[in-house]
Protein backbone atom coordinates (compact mmCIF):
# COMPACT_ATOMS: atom_id res chain seq x y z
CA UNK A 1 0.17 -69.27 -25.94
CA UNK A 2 2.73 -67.37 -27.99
CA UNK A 3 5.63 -65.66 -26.38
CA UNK A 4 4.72 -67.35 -23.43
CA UNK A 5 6.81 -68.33 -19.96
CA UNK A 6 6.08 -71.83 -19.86
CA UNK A 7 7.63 -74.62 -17.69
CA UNK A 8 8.80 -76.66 -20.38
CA UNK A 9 10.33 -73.86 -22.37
CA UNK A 10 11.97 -72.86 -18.31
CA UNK A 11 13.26 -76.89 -18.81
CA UNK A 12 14.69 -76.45 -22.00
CA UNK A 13 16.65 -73.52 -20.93
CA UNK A 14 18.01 -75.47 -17.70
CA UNK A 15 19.46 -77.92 -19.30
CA UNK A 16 22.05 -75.72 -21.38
CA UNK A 17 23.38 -74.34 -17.76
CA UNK A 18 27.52 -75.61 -18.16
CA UNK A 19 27.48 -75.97 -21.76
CA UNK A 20 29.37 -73.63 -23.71
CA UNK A 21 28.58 -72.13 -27.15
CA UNK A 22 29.68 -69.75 -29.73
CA UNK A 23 28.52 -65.91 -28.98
CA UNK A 24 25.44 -65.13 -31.18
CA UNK A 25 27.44 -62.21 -32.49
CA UNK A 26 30.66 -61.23 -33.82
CA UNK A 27 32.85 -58.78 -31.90
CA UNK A 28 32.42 -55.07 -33.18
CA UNK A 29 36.31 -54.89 -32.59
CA UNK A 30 38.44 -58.33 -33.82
CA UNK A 31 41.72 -55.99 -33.44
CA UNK A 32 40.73 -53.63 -30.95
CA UNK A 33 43.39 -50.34 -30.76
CA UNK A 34 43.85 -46.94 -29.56
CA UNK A 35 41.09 -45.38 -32.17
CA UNK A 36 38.76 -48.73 -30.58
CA UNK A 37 39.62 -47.17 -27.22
CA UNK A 38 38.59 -44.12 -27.92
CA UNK A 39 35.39 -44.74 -29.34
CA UNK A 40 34.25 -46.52 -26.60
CA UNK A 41 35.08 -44.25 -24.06
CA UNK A 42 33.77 -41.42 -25.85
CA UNK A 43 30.47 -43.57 -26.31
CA UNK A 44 29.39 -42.83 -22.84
CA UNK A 45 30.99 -39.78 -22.36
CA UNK A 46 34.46 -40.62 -21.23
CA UNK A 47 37.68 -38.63 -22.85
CA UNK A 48 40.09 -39.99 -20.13
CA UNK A 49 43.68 -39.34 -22.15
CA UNK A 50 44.53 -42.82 -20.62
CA UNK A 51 42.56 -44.17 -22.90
CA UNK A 52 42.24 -41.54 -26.01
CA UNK A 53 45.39 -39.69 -26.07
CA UNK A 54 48.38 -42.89 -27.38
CA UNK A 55 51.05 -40.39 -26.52
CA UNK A 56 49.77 -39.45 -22.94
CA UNK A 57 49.52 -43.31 -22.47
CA UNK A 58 53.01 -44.41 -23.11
CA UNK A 59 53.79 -42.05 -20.17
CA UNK A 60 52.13 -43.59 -17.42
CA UNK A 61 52.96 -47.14 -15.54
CA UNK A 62 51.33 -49.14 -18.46
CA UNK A 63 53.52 -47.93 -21.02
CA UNK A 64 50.54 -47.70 -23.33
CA UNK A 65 47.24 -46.45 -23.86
CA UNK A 66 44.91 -48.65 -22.42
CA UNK A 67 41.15 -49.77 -22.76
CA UNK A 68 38.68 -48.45 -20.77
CA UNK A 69 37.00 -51.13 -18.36
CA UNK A 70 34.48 -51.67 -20.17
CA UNK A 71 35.89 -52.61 -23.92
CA UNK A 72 37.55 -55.35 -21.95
CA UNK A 73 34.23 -57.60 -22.17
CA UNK A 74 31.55 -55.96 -23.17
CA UNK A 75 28.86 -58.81 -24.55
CA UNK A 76 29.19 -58.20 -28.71
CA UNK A 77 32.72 -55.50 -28.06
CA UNK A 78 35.42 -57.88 -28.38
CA UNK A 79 36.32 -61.59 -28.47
CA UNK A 80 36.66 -64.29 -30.94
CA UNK A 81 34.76 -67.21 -29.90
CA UNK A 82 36.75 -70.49 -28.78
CA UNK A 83 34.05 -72.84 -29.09
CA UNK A 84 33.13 -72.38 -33.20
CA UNK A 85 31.47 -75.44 -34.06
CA UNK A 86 29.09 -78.00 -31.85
CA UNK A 87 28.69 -81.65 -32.30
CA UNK A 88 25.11 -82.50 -33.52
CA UNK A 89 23.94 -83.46 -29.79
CA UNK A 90 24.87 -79.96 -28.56
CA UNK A 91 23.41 -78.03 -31.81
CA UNK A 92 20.34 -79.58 -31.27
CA UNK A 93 20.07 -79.05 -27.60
CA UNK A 94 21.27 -75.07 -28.14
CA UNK A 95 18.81 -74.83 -31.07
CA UNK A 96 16.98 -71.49 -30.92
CA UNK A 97 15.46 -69.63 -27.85
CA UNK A 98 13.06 -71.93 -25.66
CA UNK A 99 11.59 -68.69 -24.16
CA UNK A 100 11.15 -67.17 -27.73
CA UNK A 101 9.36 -63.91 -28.22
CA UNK A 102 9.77 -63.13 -24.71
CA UNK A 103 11.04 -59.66 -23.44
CA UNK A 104 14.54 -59.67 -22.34
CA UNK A 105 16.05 -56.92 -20.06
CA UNK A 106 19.39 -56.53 -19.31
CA UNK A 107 19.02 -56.44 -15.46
CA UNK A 108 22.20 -56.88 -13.47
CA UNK A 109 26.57 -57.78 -14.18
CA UNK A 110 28.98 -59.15 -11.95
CA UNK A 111 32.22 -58.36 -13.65
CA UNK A 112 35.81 -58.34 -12.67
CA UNK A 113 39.22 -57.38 -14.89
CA UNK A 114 42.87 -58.83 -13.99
CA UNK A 115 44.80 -57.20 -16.54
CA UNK A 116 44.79 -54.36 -19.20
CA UNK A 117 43.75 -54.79 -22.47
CA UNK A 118 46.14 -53.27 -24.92
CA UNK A 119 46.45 -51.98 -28.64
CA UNK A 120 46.25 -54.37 -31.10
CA UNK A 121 45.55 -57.49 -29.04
CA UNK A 122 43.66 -60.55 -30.29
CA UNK A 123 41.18 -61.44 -27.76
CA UNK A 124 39.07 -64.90 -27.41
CA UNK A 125 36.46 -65.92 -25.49
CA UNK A 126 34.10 -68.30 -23.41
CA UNK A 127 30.40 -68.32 -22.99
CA UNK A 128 27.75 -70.39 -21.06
CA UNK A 129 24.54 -70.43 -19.03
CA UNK A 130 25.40 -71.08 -15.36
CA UNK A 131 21.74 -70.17 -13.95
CA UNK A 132 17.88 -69.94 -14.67
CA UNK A 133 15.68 -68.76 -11.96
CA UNK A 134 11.69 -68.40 -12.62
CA UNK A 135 10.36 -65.82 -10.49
CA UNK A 136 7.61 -63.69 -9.99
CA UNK A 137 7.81 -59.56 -11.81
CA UNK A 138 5.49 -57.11 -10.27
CA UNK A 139 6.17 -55.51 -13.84
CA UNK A 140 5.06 -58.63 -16.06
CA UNK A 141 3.76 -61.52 -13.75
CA UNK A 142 5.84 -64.46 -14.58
CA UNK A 143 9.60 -64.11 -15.49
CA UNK A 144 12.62 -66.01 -15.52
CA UNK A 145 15.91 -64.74 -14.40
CA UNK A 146 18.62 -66.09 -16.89
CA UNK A 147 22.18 -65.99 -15.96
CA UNK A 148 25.39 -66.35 -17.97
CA UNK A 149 28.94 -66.11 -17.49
CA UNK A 150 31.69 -65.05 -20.29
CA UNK A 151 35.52 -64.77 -19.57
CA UNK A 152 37.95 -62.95 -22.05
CA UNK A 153 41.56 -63.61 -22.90
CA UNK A 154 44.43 -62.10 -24.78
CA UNK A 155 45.16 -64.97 -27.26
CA UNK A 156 48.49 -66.68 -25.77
CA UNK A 157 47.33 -65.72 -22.14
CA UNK A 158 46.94 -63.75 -19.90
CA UNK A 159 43.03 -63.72 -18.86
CA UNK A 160 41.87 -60.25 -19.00
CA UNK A 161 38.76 -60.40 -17.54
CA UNK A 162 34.81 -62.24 -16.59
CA UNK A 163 31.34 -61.31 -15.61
CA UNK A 164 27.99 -62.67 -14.87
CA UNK A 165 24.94 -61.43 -17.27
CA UNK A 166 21.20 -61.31 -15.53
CA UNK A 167 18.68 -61.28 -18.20
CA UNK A 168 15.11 -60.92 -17.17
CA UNK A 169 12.91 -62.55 -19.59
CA UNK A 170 9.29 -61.15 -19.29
CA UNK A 171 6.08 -62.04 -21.55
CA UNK A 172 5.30 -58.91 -24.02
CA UNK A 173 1.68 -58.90 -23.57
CA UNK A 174 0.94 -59.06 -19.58
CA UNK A 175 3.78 -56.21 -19.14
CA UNK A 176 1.61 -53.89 -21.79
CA UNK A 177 -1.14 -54.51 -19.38
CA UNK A 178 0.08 -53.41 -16.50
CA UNK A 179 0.25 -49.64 -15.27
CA UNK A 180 3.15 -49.62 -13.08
CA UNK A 181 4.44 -46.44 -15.22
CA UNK A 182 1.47 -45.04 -15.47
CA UNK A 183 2.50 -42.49 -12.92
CA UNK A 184 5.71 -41.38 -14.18
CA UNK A 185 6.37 -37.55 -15.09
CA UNK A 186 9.34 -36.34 -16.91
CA UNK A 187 9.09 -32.53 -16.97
CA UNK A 188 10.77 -29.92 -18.73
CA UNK A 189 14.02 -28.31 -17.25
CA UNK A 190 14.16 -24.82 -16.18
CA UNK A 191 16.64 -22.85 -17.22
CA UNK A 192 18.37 -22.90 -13.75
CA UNK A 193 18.12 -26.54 -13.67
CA UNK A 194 20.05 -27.15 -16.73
CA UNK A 195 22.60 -24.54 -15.57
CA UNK A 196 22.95 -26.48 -12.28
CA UNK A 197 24.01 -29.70 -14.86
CA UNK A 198 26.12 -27.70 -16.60
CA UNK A 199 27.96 -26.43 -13.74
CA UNK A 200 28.46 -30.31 -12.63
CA UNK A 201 29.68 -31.05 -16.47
CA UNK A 202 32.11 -27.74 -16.09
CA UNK A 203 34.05 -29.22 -13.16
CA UNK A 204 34.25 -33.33 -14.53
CA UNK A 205 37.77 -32.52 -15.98
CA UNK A 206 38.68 -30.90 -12.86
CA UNK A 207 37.72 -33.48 -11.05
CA UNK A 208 39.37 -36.26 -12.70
CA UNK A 209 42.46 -37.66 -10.54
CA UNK A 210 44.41 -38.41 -13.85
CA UNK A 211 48.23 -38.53 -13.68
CA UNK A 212 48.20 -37.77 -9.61
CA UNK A 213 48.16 -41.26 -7.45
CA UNK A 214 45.57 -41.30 -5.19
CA UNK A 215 46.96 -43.09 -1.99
CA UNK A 216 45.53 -45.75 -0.53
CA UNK A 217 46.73 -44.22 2.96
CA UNK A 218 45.28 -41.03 2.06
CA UNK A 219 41.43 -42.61 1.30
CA UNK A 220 39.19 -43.21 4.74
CA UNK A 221 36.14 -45.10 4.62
CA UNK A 222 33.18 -42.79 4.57
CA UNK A 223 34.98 -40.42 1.84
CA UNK A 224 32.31 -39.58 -0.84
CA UNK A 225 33.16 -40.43 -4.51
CA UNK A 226 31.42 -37.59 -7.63
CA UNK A 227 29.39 -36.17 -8.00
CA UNK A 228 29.36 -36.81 -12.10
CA UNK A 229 26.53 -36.24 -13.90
CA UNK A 230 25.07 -37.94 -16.95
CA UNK A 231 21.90 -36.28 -18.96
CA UNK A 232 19.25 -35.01 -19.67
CA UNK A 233 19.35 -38.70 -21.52
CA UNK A 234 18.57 -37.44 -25.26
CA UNK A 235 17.88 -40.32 -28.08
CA UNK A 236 21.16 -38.62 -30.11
CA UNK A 237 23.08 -39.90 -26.45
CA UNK A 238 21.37 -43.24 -27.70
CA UNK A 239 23.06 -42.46 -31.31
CA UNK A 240 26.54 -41.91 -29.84
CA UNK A 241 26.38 -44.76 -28.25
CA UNK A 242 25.86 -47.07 -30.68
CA UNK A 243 28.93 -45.36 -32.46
CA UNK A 244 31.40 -46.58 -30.28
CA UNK A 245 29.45 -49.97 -29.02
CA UNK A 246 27.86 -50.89 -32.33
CA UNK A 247 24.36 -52.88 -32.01
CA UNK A 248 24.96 -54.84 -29.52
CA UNK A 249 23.44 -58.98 -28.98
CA UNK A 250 21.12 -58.01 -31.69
CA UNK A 251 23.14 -57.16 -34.30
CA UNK A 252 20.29 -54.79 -36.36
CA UNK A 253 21.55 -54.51 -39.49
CA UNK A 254 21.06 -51.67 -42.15
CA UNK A 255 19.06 -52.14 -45.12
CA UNK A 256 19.49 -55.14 -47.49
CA UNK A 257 21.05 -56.41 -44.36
CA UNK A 258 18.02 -55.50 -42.22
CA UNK A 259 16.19 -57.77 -45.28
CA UNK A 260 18.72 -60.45 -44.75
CA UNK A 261 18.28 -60.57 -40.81
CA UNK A 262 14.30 -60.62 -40.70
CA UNK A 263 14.51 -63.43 -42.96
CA UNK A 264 16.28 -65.74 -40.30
CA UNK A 265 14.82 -64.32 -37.22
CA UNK A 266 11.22 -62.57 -38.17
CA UNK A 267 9.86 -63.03 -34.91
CA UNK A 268 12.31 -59.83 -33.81
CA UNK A 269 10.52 -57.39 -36.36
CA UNK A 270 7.36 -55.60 -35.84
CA UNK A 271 5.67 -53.33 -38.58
CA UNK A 272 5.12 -49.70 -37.53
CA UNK A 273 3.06 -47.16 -38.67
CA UNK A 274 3.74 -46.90 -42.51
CA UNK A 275 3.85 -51.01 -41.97
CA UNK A 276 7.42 -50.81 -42.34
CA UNK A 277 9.19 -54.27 -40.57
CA UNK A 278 11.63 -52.85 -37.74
CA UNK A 279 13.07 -53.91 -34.87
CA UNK A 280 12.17 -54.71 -31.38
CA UNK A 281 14.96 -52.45 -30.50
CA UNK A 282 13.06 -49.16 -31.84
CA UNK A 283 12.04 -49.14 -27.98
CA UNK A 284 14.98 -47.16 -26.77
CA UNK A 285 14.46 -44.47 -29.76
CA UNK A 286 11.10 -44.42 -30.78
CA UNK A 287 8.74 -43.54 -27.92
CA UNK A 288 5.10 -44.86 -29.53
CA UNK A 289 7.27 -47.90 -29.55
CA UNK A 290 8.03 -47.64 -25.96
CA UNK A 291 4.67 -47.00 -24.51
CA UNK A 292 3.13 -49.82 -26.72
CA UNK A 293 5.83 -51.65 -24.63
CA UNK A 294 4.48 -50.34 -21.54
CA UNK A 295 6.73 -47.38 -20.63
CA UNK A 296 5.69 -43.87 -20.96
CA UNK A 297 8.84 -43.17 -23.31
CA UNK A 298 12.14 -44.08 -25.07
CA UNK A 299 15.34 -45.75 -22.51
CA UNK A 300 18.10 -46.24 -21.63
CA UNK A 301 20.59 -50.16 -22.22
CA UNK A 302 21.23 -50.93 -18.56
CA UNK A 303 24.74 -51.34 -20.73
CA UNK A 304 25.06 -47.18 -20.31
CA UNK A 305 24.35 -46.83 -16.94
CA UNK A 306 27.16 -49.54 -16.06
CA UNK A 307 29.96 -47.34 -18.07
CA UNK A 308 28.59 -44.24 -16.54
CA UNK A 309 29.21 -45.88 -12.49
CA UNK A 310 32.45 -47.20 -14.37
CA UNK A 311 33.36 -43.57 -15.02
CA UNK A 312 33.10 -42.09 -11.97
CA UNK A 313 35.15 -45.05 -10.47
CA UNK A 314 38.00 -44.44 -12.79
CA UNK A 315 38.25 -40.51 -12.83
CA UNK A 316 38.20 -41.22 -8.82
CA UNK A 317 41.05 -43.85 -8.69
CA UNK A 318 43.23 -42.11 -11.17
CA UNK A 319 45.47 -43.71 -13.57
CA UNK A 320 47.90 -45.55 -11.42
CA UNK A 321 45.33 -47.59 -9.63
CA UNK A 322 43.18 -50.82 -10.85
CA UNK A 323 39.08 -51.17 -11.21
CA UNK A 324 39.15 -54.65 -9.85
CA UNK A 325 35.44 -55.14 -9.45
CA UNK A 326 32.06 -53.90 -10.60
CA UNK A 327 28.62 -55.07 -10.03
CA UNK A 328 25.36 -53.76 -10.89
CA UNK A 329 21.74 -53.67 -11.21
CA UNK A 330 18.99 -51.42 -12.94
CA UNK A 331 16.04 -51.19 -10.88
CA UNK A 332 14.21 -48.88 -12.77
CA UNK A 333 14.17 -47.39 -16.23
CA UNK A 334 16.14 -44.13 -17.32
CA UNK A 335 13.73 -42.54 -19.50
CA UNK A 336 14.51 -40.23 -22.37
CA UNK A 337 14.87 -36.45 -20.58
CA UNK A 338 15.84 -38.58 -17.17
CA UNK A 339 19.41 -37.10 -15.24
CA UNK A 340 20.94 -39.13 -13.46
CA UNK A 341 23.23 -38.16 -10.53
CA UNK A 342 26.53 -40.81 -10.12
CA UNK A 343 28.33 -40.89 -6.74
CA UNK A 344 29.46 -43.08 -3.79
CA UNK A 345 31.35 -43.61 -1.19
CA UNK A 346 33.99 -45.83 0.61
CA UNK A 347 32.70 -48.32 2.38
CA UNK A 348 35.72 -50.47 3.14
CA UNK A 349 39.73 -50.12 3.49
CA UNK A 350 41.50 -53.26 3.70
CA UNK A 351 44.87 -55.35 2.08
CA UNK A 352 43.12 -57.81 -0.26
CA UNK A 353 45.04 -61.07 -1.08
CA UNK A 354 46.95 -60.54 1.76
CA UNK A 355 49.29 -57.69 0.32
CA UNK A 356 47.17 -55.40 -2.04
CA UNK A 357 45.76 -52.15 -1.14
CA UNK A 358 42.10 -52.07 -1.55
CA UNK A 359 39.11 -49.97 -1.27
CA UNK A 360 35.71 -51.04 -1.47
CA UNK A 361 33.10 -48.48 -2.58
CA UNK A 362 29.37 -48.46 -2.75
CA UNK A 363 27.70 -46.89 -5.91
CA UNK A 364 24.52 -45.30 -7.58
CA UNK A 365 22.73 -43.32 -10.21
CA UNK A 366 20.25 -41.50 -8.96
CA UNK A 367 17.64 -39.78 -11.43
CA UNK A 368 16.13 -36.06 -10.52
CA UNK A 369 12.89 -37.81 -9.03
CA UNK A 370 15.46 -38.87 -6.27
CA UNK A 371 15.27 -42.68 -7.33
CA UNK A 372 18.03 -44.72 -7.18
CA UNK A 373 17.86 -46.87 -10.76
CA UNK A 374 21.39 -47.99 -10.53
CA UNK A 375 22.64 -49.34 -7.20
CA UNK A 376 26.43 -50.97 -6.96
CA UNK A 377 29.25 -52.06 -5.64
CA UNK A 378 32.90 -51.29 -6.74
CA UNK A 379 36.59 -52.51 -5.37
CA UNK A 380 39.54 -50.70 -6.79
CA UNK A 381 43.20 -51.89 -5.98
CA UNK A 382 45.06 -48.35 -5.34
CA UNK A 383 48.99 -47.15 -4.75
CA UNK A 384 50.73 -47.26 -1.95
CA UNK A 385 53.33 -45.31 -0.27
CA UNK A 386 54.36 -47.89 2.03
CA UNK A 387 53.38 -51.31 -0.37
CA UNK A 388 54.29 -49.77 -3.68
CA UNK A 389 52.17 -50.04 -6.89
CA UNK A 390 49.44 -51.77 -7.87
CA UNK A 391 49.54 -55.19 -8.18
CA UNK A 392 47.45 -56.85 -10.67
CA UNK A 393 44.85 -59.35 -9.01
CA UNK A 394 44.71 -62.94 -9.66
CA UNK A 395 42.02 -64.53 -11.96
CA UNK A 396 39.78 -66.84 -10.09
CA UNK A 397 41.64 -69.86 -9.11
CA UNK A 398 44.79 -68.79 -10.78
CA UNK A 399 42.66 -69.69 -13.66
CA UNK A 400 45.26 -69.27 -16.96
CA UNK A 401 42.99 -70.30 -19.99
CA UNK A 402 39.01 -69.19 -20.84
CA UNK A 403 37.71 -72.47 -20.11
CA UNK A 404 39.29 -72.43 -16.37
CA UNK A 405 38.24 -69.09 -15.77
CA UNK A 406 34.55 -70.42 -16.61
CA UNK A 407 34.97 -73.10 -14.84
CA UNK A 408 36.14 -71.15 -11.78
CA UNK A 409 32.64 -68.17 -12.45
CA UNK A 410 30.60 -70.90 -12.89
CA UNK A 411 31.75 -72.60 -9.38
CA UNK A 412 31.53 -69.28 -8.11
CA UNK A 413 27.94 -68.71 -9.11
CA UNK A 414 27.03 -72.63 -7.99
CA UNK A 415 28.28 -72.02 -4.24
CA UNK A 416 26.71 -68.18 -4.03
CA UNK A 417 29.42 -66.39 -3.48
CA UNK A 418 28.87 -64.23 -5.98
């Protein structure tokens, strides 16, 4: 059966878990600096001067503009590959996708960051498959839940930061049958409504803690983090952000390019309409597209929804603290005309490591229907009056290359305590 679960392709799959490989893209950024910065951050919405004003930057502790949190990773953003070339054994084993033509959706991402990422720094990195799950989807009957880990590092040290990636592979045809979605109504806004947003946008750079340290004896658990708001989602939001975070694992290409990629991975095209070839990716801008995919319109990358809970962490903290930790997972879709509502709170207050003020927070996006899409978890390392500044955290295991720090996330993920 084409694009098909099947248990030998789920075999195939298992047996790359440990092995590491070159990334199937490029970075968008080999020399990432301040005009990088600012293009990511403004992709989602983000025009922190930390990270988009160089002069503001080399006035705070890091001396420098720095990246936003999520530049430093990012899947396809950044990172030269360590591993470049594969003896024939390993080729032949990594040799195209054993679950090919199946949906994938970015699902879930573990990540942490140990230090900044700063202008003009050559970054490598580290990727393999630590996991593959096959479950059960109410959305698409079969699926397998496909798990990677990838570590970044400046070249010449230090490690700058790792995450786990949850891909949920689904089969194209049983998800168009079902009618989960069915049910889903986005309506038009009232003018009041869209007032009330504006109001919200109005206050963000207000809100923002900036150059002011926000205590770590000052914080109680219980304190509520946002509100920040992020829509109505329009598809130009969807043009923006490809802008700043380029195309992404696909890596669609434009024109004779377009030709050139169809020829060496056709399976990824579809021909619309006008019987025009185009990519699987039209989903998240062309809504026929979407519903033949079984969603009443156009959404969102779970990607976007990650930077937008990463936003309201960092214009909470302020720019003397550290985002230590984010994880994440996207539970539902965030539809074209979808708002979602960011916030949180403080769940925990403790010294972590011993001797570094820390705050744990939990997280959301919640659309105007009142559903939570985007549950999290955050810890942020803060300032302290009585233990100083931050402190940068350790990497996992004191881990000082890539390859230990994938070693150490893929121990992690093999014990569960992820």
């Amino acid at each position: 059966m084409p694009d098909a679960i099947t248990d030998e392709g789920v075999e195939r799959l298992r047996q790359r878990i440990g092995v590491a490989h070159p990334h199937p893209q490029p970075p968008r950024y080999h020399l990432p600096n301040e005009d990088s910065f600012r293009h990511v951050a403004e992709a989602y919405g983000d025009d922190n001067p930390l990270w988009c004003d160089p002069e503001y930057g080399r006035g705070t502790r890091w001396g420098s503009p720095i990246a936003p949190p999520h530049l430093v990773g990012g899947d396809t953003l950044i990172g030269e590959d360590e591993v470049v070339s594969l003896d024939e054994a390993t080729a032949a084993l990594l040799k195209g996708d054993p679950l090919r033509g199946v949906h994938a959706f970015y699902s879930g991402s573990f990540r942490e960051w140990w230090n900044p990422l700063l202008p003009g720094t050559r970054v490598s990195r580290r990727n393999a498959l630590v996991g593959v799950h096959d479950k059960r989807s109410d959305f698409a009957g079969r699926a397998v839940h496909e798990w990677s880990a990838e570590v970044f590092a400046a070249i010449g040290g230090p490690v700058l930061s790792g995450q786990y990636l949850l891909m949920i592979r689904t089969e194209r045809e049983k998800a168009t049958e079902r009618k989960k979605y069915d049910q889903i109504e986005i309506r038009p806004y009232t003018d009041d409504d869209i007032a009330a947003i504006d109001e919200v946008y109005r206050a963000e750079r207000d809100r923002r803690r900036g150059g002011e340290p926000r205590y770590w004896e000052d914080v109680e658990e219980g304190d509520e983090i946002g509100p920040l708001v992020k829509g109505p989602l329009r598809v130009t939001d969807m043009v923006v952000w490809h802008t700043g975070m380029g195309m992404g694992i696909y890596g669609v290409k434009a024109l004779r390019l377009g030709y050139d990629q169809r020829q060496r991975i056709p399976r990824f095209f579809k021909a619309d309409d006008l019987n025009i070839a185009d990519v699987q990716q039209r989903v998240h801008w062309d809504p026929e597209w979407a519903r033949r995919a079984g969603n009443p319109a156009c959404y969102d990358y779970g990607r976007m929804r990650e930077t937008w809970l990463i936003h309201l962490c960092t214009d909470w903290m302020g720019d003397d603290a550290w985002l230590w930790k984010l994880d994440c997972q996207f539970r539902k879709f965030n539809y074209v005309g979808d708002t979602h509502w960011m916030g949180g709170r403080v769940t925990r207050k403790y010294l972590a490591e011993g001797d570094r003020p820390a705050v744990d927070l939990e997280i959301w996006g919640t659309n105007q229907r009142g559903e939570t899409t985007v549950p999290g978890h955050a810890s942020i390392l803060l300032p302290s009056r009585r233990h100083g500044d931050v402190r940068l955290p350790e990497p996992p295991g004191r881990a000082a290359t890539c390859q230990e720090t994938l070693s150490a996330l893929a121990e992690q993920f093999a014990s569960g305590s992820l």
